[in-house]
Protein backbone atom coordinates (compact mmCIF):
# COMPACT_ATOMS: atom_id res chain seq x y z
CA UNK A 1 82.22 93.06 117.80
CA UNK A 2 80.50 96.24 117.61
CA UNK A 3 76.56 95.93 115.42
CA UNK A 4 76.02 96.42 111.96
CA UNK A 5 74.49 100.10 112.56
CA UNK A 6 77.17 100.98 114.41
CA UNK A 7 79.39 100.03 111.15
CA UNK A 8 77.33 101.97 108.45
CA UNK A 9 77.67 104.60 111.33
CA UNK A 10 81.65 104.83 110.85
CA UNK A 11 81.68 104.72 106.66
CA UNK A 12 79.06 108.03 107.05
CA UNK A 13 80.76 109.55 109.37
CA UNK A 14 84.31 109.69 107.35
CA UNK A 15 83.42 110.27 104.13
CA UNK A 16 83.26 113.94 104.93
CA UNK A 17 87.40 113.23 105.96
CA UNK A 18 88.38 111.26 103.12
CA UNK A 19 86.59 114.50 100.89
CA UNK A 20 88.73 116.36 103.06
CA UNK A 21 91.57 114.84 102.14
CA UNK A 22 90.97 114.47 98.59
CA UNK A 23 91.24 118.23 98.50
CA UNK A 24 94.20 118.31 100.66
CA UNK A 25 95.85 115.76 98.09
CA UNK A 26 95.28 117.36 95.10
CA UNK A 27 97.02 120.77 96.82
CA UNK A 28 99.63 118.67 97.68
CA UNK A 29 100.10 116.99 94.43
CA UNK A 30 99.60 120.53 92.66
CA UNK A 31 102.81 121.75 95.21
CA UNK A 32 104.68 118.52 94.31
CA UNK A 33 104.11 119.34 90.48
CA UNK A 34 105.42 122.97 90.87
CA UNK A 35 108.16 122.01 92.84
CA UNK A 36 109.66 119.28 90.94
CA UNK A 37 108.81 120.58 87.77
CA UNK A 38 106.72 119.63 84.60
CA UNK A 39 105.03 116.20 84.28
CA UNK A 40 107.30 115.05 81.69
CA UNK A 41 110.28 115.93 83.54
CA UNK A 42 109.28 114.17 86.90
CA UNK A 43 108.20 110.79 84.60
CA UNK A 44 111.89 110.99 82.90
CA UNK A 45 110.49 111.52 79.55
CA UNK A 46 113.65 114.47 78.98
CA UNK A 47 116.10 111.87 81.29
CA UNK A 48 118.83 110.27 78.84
CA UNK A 49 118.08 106.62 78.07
CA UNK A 50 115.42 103.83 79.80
CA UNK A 51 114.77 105.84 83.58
CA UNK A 52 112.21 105.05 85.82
CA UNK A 53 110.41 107.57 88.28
CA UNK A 54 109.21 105.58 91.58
CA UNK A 55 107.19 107.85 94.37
CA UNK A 56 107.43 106.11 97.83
CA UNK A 57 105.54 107.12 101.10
CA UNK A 58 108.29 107.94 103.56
CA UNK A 59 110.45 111.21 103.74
CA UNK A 60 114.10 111.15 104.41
CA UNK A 61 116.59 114.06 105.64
CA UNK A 62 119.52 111.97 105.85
CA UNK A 63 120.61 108.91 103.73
CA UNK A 64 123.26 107.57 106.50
CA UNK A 65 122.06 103.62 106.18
CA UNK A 66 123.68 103.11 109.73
CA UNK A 67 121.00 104.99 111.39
CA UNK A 68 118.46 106.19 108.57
CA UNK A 69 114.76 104.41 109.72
CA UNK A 70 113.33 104.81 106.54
CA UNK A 71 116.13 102.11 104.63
CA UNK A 72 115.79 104.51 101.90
CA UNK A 73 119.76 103.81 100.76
CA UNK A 74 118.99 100.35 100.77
CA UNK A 75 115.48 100.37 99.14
CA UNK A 76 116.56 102.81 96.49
CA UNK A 77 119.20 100.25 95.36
CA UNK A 78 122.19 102.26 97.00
CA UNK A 79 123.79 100.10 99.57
CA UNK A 80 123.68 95.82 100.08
CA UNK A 81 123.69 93.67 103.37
CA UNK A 82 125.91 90.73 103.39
CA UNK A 83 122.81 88.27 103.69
CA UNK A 84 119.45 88.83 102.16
CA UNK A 85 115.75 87.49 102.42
CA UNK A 86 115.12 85.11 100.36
CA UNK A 87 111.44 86.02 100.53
CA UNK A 88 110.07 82.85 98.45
CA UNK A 89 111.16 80.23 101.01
CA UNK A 90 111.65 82.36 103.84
CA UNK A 91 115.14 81.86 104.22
CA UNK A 92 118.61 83.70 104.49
CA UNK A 93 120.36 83.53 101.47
CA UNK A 94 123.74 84.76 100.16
CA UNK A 95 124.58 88.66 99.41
CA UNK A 96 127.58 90.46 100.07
CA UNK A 97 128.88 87.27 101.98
CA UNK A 98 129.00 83.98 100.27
CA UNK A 99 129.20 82.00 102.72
CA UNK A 100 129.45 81.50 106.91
CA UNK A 101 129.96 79.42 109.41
CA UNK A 102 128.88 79.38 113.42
CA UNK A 103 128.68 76.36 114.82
CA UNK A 104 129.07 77.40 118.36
CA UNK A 105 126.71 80.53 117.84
CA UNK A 106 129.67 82.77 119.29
CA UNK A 107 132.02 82.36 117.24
CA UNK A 108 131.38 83.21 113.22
CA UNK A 109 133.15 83.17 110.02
CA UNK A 110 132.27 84.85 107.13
CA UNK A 111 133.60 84.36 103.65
CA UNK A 112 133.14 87.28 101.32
CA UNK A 113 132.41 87.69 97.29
CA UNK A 114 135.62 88.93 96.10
CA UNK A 115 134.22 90.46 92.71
CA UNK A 116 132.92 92.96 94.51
CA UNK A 117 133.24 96.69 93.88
CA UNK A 118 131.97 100.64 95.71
CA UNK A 119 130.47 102.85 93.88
CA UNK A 120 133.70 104.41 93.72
CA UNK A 121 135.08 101.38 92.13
CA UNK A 122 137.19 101.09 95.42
CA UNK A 123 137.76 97.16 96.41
CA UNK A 124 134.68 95.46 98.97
CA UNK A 125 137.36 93.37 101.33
CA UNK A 126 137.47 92.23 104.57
CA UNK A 127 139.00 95.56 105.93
CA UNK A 128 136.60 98.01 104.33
CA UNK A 129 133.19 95.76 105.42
CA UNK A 130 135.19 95.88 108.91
CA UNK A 131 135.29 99.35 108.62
CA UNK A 132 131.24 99.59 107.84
CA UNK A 133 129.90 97.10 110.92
CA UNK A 134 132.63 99.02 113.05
CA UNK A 135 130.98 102.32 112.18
CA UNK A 136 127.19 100.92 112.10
CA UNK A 137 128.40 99.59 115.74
CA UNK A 138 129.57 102.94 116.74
CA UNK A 139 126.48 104.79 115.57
CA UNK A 140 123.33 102.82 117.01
CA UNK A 141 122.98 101.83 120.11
CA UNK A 142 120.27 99.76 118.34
CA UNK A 143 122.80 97.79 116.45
CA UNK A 144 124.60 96.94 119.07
CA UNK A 145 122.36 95.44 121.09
CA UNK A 146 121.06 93.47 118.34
CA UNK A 147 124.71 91.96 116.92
CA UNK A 148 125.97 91.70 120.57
CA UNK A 149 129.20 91.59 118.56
CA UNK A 150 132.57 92.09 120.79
CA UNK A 151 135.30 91.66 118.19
CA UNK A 152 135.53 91.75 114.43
CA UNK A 153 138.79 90.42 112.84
CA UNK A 154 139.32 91.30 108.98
CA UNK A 155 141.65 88.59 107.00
CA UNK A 156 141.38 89.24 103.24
CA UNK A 157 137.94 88.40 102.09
CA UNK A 158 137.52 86.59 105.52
CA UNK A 159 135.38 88.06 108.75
CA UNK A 160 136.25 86.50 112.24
CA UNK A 161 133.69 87.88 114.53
CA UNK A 162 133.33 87.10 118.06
CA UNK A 163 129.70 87.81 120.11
CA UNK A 164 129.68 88.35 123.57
CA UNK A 165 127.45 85.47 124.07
CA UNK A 166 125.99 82.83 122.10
CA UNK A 167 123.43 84.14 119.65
CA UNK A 168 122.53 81.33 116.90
CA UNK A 169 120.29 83.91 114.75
CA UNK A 170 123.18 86.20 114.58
CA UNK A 171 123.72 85.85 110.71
CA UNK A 172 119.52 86.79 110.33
CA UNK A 173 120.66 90.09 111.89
CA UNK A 174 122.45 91.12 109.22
CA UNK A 175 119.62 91.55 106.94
CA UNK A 176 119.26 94.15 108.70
CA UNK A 177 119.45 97.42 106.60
CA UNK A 178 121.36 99.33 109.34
CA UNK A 179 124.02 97.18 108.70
CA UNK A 180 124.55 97.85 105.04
CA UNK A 181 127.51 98.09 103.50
CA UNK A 182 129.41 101.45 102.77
CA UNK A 183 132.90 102.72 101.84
CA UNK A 184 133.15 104.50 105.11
CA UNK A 185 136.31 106.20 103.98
CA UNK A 186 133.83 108.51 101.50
CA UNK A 187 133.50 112.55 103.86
CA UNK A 188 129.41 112.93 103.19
CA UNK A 189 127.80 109.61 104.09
CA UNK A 190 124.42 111.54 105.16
CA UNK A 191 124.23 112.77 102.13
CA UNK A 192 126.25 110.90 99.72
CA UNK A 193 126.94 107.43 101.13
CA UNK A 194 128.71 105.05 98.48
CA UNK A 195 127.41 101.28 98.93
CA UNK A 196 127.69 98.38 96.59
CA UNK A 197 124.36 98.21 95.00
CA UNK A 198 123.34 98.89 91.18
CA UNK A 199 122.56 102.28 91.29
CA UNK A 200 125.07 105.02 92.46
CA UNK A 201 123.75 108.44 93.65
CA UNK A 202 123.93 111.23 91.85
CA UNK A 203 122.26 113.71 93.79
CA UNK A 204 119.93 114.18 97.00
CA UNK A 205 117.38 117.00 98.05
CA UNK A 206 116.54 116.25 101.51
CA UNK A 207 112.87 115.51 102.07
CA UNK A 208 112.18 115.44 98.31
CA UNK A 209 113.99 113.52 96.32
CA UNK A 210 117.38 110.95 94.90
CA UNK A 211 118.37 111.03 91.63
CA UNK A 212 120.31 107.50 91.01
CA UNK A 213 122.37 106.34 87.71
CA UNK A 214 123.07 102.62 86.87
CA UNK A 215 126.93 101.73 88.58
CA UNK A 216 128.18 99.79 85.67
CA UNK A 217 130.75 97.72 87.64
CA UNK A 218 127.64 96.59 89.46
CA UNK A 219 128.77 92.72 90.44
CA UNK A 220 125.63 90.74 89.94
CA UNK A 221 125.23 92.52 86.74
CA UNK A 222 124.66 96.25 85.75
CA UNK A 223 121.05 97.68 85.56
CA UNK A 224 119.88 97.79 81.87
CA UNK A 225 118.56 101.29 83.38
CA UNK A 226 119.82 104.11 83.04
CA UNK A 227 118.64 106.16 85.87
CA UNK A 228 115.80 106.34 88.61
CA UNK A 229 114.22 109.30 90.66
CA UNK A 230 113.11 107.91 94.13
CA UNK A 231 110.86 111.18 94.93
CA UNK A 232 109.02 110.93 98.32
CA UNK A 233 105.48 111.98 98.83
CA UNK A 234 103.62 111.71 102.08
CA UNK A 235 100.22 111.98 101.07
CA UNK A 236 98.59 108.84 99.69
CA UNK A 237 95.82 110.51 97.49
CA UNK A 238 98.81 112.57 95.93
CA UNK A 239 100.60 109.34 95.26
CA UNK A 240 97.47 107.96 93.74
CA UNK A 241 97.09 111.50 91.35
CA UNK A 242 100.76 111.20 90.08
CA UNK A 243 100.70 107.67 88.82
CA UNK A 244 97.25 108.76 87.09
CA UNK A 245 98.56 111.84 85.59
CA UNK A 246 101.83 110.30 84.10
CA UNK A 247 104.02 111.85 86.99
CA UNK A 248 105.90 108.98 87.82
CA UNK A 249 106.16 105.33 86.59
CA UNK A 250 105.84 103.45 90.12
CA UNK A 251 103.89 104.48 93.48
CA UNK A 252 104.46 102.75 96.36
CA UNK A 253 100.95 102.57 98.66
CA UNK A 254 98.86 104.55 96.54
CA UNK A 255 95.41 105.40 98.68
CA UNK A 256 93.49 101.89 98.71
CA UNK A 257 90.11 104.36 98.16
CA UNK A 258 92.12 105.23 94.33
CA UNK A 259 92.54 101.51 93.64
CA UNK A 260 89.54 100.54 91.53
CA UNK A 261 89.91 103.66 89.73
CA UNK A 262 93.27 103.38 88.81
CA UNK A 263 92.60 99.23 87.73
CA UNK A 264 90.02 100.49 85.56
CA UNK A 265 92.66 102.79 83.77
CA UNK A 266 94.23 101.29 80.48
CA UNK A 267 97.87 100.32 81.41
CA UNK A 268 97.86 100.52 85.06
CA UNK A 269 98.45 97.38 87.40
CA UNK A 270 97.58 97.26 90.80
CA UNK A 271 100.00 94.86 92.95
CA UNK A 272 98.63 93.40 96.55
CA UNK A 273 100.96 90.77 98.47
CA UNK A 274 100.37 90.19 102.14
CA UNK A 275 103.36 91.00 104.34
CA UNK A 276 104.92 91.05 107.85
CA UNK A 277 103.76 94.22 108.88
CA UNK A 278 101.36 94.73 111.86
CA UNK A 279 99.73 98.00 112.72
CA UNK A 280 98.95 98.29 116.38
CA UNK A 281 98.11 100.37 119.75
CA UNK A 282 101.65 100.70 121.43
CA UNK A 283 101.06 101.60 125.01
CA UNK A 284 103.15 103.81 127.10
CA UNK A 285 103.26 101.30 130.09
CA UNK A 286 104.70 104.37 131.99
CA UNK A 287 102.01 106.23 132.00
CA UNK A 288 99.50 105.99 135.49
CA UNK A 289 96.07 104.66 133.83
CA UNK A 290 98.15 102.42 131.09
CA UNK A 291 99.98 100.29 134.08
CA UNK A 292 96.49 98.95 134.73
CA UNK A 293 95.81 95.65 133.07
CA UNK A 294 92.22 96.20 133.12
CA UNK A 295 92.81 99.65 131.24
CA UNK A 296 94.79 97.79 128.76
CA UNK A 297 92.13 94.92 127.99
CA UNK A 298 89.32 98.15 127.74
CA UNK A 299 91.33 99.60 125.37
CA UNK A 300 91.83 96.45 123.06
CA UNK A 301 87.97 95.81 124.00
CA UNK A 302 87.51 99.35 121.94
CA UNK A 303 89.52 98.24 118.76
CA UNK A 304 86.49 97.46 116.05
CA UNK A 305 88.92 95.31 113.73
CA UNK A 306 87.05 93.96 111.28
CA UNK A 307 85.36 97.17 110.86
CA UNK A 308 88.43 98.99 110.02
CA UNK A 309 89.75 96.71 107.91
CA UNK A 310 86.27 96.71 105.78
CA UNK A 311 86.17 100.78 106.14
CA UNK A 312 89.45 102.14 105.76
CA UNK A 313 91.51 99.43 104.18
CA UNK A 314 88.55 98.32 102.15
CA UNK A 315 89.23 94.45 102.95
CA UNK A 316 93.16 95.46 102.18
CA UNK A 317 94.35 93.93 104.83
CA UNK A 318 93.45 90.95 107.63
CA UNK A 319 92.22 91.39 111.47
CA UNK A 320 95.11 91.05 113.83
CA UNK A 321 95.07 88.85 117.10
CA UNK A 322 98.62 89.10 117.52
CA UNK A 323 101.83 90.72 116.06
CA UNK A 324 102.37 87.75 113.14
CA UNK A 325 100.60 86.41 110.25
CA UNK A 326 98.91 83.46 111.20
CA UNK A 327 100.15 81.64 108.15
CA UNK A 328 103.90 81.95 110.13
CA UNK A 329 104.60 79.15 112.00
CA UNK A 330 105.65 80.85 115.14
CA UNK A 331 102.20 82.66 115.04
CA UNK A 332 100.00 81.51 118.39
CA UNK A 333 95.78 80.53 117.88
CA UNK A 334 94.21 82.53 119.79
CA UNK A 335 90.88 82.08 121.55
CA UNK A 336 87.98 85.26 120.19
CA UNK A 337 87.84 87.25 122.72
CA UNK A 338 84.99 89.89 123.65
CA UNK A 339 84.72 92.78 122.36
CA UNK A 340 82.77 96.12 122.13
CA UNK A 341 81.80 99.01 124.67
CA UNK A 342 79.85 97.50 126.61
CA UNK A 343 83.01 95.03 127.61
CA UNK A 344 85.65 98.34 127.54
CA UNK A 345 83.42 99.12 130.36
CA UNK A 346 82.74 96.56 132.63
CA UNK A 347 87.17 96.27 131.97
CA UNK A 348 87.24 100.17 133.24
CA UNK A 349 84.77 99.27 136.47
CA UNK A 350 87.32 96.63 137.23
CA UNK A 351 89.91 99.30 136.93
CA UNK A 352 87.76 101.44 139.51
CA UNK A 353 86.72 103.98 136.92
CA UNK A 354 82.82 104.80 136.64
CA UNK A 355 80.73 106.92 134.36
CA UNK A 356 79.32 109.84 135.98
CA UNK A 357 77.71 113.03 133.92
CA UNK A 358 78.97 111.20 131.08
CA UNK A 359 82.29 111.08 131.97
CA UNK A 360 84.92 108.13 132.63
CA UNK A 361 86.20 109.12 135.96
CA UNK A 362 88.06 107.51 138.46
CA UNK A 363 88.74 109.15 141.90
CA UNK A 364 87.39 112.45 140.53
CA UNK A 365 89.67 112.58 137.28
CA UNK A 366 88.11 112.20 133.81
CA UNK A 367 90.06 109.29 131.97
CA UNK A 368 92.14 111.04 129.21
CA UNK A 369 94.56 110.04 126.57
CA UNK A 370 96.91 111.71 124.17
CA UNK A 371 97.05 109.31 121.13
CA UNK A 372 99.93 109.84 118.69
CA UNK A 373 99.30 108.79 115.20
CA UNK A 374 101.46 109.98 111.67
CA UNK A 375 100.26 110.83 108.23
CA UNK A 376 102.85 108.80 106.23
CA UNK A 377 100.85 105.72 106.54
CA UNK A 378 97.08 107.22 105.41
CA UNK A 379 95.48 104.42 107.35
CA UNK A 380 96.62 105.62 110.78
CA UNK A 381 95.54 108.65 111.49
CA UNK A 382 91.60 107.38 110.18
CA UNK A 383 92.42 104.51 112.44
CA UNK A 384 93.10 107.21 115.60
CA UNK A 385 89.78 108.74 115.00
CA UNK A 386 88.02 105.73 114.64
CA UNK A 387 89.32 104.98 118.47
CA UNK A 388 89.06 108.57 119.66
CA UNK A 389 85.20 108.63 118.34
CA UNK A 390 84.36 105.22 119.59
CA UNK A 391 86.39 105.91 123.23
CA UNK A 392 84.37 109.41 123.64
CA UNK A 393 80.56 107.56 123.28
CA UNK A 394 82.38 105.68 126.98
CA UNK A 395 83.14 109.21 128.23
CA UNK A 396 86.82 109.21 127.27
CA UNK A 397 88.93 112.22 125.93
CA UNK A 398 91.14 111.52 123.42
CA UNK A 399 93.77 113.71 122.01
CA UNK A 400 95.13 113.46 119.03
CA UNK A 401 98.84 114.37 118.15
CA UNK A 402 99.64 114.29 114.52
CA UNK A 403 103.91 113.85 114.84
CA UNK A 404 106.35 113.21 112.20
CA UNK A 405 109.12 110.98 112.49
CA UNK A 406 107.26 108.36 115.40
CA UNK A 407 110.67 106.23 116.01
CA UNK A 408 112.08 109.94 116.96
CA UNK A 409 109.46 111.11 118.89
CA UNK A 410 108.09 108.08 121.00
CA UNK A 411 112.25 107.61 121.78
CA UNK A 412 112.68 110.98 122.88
CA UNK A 413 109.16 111.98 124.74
CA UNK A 414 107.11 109.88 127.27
CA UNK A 415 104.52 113.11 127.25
CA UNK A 416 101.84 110.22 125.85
CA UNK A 417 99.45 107.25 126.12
CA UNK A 418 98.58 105.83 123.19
CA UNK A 419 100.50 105.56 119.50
CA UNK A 420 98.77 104.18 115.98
CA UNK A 421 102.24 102.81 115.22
CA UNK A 422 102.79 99.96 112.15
CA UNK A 423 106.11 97.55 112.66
CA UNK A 424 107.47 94.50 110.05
CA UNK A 425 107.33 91.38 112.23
CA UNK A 426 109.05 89.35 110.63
CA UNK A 427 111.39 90.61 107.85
CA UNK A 428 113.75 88.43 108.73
CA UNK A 429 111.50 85.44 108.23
CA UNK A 430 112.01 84.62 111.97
CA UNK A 431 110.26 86.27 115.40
CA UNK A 432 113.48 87.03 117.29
CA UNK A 433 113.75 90.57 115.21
CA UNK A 434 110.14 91.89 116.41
CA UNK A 435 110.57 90.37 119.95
CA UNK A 436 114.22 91.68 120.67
CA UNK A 437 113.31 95.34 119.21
CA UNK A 438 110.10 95.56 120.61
CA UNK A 439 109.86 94.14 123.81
CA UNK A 440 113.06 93.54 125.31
CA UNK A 441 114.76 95.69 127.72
CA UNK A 442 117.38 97.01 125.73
CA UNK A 443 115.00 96.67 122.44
CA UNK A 444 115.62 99.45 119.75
CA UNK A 445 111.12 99.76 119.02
CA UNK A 446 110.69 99.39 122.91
CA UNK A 447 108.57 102.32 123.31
CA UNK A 448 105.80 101.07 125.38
CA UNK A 449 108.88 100.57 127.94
CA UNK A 450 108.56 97.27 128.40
CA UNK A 451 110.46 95.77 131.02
CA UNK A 452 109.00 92.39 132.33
CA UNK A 453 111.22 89.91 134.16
CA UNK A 454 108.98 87.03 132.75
CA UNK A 455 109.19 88.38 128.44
CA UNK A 456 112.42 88.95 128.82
CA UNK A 457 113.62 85.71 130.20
CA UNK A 458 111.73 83.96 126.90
CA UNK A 459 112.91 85.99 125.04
CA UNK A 460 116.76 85.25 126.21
CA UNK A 461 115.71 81.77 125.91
CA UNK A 462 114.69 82.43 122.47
CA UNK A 463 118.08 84.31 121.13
CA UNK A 464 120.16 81.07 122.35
CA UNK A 465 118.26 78.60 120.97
CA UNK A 466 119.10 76.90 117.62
CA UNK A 467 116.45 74.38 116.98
CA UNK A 468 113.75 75.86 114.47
CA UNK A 469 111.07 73.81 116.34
CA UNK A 470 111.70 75.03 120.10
CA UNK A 471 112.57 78.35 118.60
CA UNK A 472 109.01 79.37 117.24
CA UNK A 473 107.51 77.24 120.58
CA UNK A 474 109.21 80.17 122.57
CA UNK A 475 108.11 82.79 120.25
CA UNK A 476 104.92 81.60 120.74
CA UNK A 477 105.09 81.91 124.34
CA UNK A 478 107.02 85.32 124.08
CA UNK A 479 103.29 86.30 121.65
CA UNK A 480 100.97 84.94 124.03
CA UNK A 481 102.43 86.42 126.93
CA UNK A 482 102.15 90.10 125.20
CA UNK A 483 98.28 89.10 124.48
CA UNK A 484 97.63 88.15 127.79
CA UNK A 485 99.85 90.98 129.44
CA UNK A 486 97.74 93.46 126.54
CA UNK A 487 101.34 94.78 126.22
CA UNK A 488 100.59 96.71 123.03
CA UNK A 489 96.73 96.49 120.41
CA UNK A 490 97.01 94.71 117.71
CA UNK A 491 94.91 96.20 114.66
CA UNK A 492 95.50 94.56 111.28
CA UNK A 493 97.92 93.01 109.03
CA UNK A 494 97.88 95.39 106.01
CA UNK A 495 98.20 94.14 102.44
CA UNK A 496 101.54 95.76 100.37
CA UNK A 497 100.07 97.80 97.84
CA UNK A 498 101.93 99.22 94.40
CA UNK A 499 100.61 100.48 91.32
CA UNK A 500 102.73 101.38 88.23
CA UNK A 501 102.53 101.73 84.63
CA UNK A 502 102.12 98.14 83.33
CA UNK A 503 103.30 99.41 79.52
CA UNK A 504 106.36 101.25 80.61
CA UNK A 505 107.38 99.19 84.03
CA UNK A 506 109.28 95.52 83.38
CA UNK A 507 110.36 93.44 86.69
CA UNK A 508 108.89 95.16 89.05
CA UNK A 509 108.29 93.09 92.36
CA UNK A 510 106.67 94.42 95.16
CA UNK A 511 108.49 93.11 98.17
CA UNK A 512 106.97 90.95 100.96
CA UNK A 513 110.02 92.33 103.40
CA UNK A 514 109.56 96.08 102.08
CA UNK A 515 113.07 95.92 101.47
CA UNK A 516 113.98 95.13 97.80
CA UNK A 517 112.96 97.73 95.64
CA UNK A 518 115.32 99.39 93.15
CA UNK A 519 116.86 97.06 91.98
CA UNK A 520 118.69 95.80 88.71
CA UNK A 521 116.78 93.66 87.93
CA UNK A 522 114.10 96.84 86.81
CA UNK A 523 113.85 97.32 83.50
CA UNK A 524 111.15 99.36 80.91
CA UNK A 525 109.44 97.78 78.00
């Protein structure tokens, strides 16, 4: 690990950023003011009955739950899976479905709720939820591969499905929020899907905001709410400035440099859970200098965790080894390894690269990456610099390219190195989610292009196996192999951060998964 000088270096040398920023968010938060219009009206104080106003950190332009990557429809309380998380005990528990059955792990029955209702008040049945997983099929590629389902047979309020090969995690799948429920027979599902969930949409402005009202033939009981505005708002400090200023009722991430601030105000509470997520380095393994092992360990050798854990998430957070918790039991122990400059570079001389005039050359080519990063999670692009300033004092050029939608982007462009990129691991309370999507072949989050005979073959191991003891042995293998393979940094586990108004706000629970939100359960005082 880098010295202690070296860390009261990087606090000095961003607190002329976060200032930066700070005036960038209050802009922003002026904009967001104008443009949604007065305080009062943003916080619901002229809405009809109890409302709630809840400002999350991720953008949407469509609300199509099949394909959206922000599970806004399913976060804002808009659409239901047929299992859920049951994020106490780390289980799969009932939703939609009541009930299933797969003994053989090919071969699954599911028994429905039949009290169930759409928005619409049309009937939930076999047919119609058919009809959804059909269309969620026939949309993602993604879904596909994950499901590996080959036939779905609809009998009443009773699914048949057939997979194309045994798969004894199959029913975890379907918390997926991709596979959320919808009336598919509704014209506008991108921007009016109808789901099953307490609150029914009433209206959508792409990039900016839902307004939801409480469905009343909701079947686990309506909302005593009225109505909710799920506004969006990138920037954290502006998220921080609207919860202080009455704006809204409920921020999800407010900045983590806001937090003491808004603890010390009368009436605000400050939530922090840990969680499954994991930001990390994903590598573009098909890029020339990245296929090199000893390029790969360099660049971990370069990641200062502690540091920015202490420095941008001010202790917010944990130092990752490896893509899980270390609480989880399918999370390796990992030896300390080395780390610091000095060791990126005796990695890079390994690699054949030398410093000469103060440059990392190899073969008369400066080393040079372009490192992708995005501004809806404030921590990552301070975490890019923090890399690109420590990687230039070892004669490497790093370029920075701020992107917007990074699932988009990284799918679509292989035109770069490195990514600041932050996945769930384990939403589903098991590994086989992360390790499928990220590292398989034909994984939907495979954008380092990762395609080694050896993962995959653990991982295959892994989808077929039933016993919860071998299982996390192999997804311990499948973890050490990426740490020993560097297939991909890890950074830090970041805590779950919300803030709302403690006197107004009843129920609120922020979510280990990041997936239950809205829901009717939500109440004011």
């Amino acid at each position: 690990m880098m010295g202690k000088s070296n860390s009261i270096k990087i606090v000095n040398r961003f607190n002329p950023l976060k200032s930066n920023f700070l005036k960038l968010g209050i802009l922003l938060l002026c904009m967001f003011v104008l443009g949604a219009c007065t305080s009062n009206e943003s916080a619901g104080d002229n809405k009809d009955g109890k409302h709630i106003s809840f400002l999350y950190n991720f953008a949407t332009n469509s609300l199509d739950p099949h394909v959206d990557t922000s599970y806004v429809p399913l976060r804002a309380g808009i659409t239901e899976t047929l299992v859920k998380l049951d994020e106490e005990n780390l289980t799969i528990a009932p939703w939609l479905a009541e009930s299933w059955e797969g003994k053989d792990g090919k071969e699954w029955t599911i028994k429905l709720r039949e009290d169930v209702t759409f928005q619409n008040g049309n009937k939930m049945d076999a047919n119609s939820v058919k009809a959804s997983l059909d269309r969620a099929l026939k949309e993602s590629v993604a879904i596909q591969n994950a499901l590996k389902i080959e036939n779905i047979e609809a009998e009443e309020y009773t699914l048949h499905i057939t997979l194309k090969e045994a798969f004894p995690e199959f029913i975890s799948e379907l918390v997926n929020p991709n596979v959320s429920i919808i009336d598919v027979t509704e014209k506008d599902i991108v921007n009016h899907p109808v789901g099953t969930g307490p609150f029914k949409l009433e209206s959508f402005t792409p990039g900016s905001k839902l307004e939801l009202v409480k469905y009343d033939g909701y079947w686990d009981g309506a909302s005593n709410l009225d109505s909710v505005t799920f506004a969006f708002n990138e920037d954290a400090n502006a998220r921080s400035l609207a919860l202080k200023s009455g704006q809204v009722d409920i921020v999800f991430r407010p900045e983590v440099e806001s937090l003491d601030s808004l603890k010390a105000m009368d009436g605000i509470k400050v939530e922090s859970t840990s969680t499954f997520r994991v930001h990390q380095i994903t590598m573009n393994m098909e890029r020339e200098s990245i296929k090199d092992l000893n390029v790969r360990r360099a660049i971990d050798a370069l990641i200062d965790r502690q540091e920015i854990v202490d420095s941008i998430l001010l202790g917010y957070g944990e130092a990752a080894t490896g893509p899980f918790l270390p609480s989880l039991p399918f999370a390796p122990t990992y030896e300390e390894s080395e780390s610091g400059s000095d060791v990126a570079v005796q990695y890079l001389k390994e690699a054949g690269y030398s410093l000469v005039d103060g440059k990392m050359q190899k073969d008369g080519q400066q080393l040079k990456w372009t490192l992708l990063t995005y501004s809806a999670r404030a921590d990552l692009p301070l975490i890019a610099q923090v890399f690109q300033s420590d990687a230039k004092q070892i004669g490497i050029d790093v370029e920075i390219r701020q992107i917007d939608i990074p699932e988009e982007y990284m799918a679509s462009n292989r035109d770069w190195d490195l990514a600041t990129y932050s996945n769930l691991t384990a939403p589903r309370g098991d590994a086989g989610y992360y390790l499928n999507a990220t590292y398989h072949p034909t994984g939907a989050l495979n954008f380092s292009g990762t395609e080694d005979p050896a993962l995959t073959a653990i991982i295959d191991e892994l989808n077929k196996t039933v016993d919860q003891s071998e299982r996390a042995n192999l997804a311990k293998e499948a973890a050490d192999y990426v740490h020993d393979n560097v297939i991909n940094s890890f950074v830090l586990h970041p805590a779950t951060i919300a803030a709302y108004n403690d006197k107004k706000v009843a129920n609120w629970k922020t979510s280990l998964s990041e997936y239950y939100m809205i829901t009717n359960k939500l109440d004011v005082k």
